[in-house]
Protein backbone atom coordinates (compact mmCIF):
# COMPACT_ATOMS: atom_id res chain seq x y z
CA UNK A 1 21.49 4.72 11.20
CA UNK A 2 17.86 4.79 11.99
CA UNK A 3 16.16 1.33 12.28
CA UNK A 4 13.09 0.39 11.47
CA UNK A 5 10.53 -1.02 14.29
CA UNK A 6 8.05 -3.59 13.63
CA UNK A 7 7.08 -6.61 15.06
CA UNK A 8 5.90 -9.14 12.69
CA UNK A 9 8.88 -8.69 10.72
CA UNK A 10 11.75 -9.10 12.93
CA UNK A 11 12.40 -5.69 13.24
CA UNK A 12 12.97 -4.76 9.80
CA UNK A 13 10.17 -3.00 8.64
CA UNK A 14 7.62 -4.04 5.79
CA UNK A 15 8.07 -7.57 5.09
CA UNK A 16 10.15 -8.57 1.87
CA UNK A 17 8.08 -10.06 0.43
CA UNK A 18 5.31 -7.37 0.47
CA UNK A 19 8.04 -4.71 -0.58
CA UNK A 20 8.55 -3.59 -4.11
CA UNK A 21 11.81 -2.56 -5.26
CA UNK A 22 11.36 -1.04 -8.57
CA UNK A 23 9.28 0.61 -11.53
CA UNK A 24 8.58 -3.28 -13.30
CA UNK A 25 7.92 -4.84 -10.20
CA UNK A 26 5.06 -2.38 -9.12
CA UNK A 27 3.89 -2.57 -13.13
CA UNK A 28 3.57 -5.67 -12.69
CA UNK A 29 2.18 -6.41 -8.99
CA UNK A 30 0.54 -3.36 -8.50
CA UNK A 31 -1.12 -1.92 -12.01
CA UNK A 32 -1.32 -5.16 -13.93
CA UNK A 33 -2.85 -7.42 -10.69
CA UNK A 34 -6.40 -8.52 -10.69
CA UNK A 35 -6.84 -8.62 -7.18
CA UNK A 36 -7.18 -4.43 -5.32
CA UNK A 37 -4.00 -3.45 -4.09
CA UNK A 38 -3.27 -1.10 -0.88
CA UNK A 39 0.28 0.38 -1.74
CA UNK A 40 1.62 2.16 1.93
CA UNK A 41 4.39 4.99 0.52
CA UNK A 42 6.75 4.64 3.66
CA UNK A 43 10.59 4.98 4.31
CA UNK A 44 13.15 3.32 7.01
CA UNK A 45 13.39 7.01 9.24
CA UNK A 46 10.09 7.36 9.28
CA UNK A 47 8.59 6.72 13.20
CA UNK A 48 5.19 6.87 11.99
CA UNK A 49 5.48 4.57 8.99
CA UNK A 50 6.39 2.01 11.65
CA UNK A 51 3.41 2.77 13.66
CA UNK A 52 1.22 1.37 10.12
CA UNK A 53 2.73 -1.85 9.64
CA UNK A 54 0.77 -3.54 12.03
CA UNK A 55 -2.26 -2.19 10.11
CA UNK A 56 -1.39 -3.23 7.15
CA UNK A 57 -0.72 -6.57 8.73
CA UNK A 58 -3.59 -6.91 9.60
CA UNK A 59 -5.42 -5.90 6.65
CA UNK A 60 -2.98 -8.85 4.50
CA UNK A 61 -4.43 -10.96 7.09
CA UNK A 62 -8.26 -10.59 6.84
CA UNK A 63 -8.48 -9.23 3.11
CA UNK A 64 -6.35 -11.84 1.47
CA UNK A 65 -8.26 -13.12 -0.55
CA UNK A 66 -10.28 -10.11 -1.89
CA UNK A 67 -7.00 -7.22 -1.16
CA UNK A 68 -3.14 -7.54 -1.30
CA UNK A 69 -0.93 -5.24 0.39
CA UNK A 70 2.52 -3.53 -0.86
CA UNK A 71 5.04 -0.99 0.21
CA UNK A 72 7.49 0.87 -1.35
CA UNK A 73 10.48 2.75 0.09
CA UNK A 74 10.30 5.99 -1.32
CA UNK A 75 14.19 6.43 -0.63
CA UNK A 76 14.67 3.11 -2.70
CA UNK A 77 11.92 3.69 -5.18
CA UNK A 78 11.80 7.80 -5.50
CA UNK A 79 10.56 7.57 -9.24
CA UNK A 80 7.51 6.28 -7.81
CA UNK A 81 6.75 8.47 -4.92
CA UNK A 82 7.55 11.73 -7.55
CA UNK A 83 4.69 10.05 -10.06
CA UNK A 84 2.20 9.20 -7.29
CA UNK A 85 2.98 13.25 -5.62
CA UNK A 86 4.21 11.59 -2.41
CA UNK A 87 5.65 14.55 -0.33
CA UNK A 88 5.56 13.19 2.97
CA UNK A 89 5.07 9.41 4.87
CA UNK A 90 3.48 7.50 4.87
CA UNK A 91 0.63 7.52 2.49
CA UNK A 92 -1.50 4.86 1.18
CA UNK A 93 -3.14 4.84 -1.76
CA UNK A 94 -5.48 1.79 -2.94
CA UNK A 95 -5.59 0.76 -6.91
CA UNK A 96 -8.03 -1.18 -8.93
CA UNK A 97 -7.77 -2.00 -12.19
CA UNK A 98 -4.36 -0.05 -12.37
CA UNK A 99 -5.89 3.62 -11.71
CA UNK A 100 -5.53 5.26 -7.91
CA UNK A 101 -8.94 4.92 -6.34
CA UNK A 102 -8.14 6.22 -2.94
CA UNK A 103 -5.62 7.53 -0.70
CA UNK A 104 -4.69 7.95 2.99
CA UNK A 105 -2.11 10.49 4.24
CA UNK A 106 -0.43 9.51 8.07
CA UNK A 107 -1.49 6.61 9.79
CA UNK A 108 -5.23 6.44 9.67
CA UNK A 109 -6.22 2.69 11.07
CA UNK A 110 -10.35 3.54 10.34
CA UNK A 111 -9.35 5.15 6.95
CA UNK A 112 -7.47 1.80 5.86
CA UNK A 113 -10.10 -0.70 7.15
CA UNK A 114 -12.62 1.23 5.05
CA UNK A 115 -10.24 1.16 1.79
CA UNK A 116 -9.84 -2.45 2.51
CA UNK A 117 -13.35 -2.86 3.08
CA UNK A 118 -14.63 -1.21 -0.14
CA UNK A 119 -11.59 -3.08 -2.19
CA UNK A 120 -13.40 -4.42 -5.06
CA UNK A 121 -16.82 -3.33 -4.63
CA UNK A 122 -16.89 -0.77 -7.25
CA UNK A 123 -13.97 -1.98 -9.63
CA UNK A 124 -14.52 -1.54 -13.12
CA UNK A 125 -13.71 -5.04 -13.74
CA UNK A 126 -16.61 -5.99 -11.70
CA UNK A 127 -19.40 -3.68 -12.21
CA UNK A 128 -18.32 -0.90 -15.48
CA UNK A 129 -21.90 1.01 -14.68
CA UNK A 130 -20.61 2.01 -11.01
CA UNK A 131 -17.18 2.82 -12.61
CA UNK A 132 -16.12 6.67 -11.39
């Protein structure tokens, strides 16, 4: 059995509580939230997913208020990964306002900070006339 590595979770992987574990909760936390969501497509044999988790720690950290952060399992949650194309881990995709509004394939630390950054800026919610 292949074990996840990461530190601010014991060891374990993506904290639980950032983890969703099926189609209603991601409806729910992910497409219906208010708040821009960075969803990291990862799974537990993946060396490289384990190399993100500190990024998205830190982005949780510093965007809380303005960005919340998710994972999903695509071994746990495959239905997901087929309807958001994920062939290969991990890959991060930001939504706003329930619609995909960016994406980030392997761990790319300048790539998330960015997505993070620019969370919110051009939602639909908060400005319709910059609205893609």
């Amino acid at each position: 059995m292949t074990e996840r590595i990461h530190e601010s979770s014991g060891g374990e992987g993506a904290p639980p509580d950032r983890e969703v574990t099926g189609e209603e909760e991601f409806r729910d936390s992910v497409l219906g939230s208010e708040l821009p969501t960075i969803v990291a497509f990862t799974a537990v044999w993946c060396a490289p997913c384990a190399w993100l988790y500190p990024y998205l720690d830190e982005i949780a950290e510093k965007g809380r208020e303005r960005v919340q952060v998710r994972t999903v399992d695509v071994d746990r949650v495959p239905s997901l990964a087929d309807r958001y194309r994920i062939a290969t881990v991990p890959i991060v995709l930001l939504f706003e306002s329930g619609e995909e509004r960016a994406r980030s394939v392997g761990v790319e630390p300048e790539r998330l900070r960015a997505m993070a950054d620019a969370a919110g800026r051009a939602s639909p919610r908060t400005d319709p006339a910059q609205r893609n």
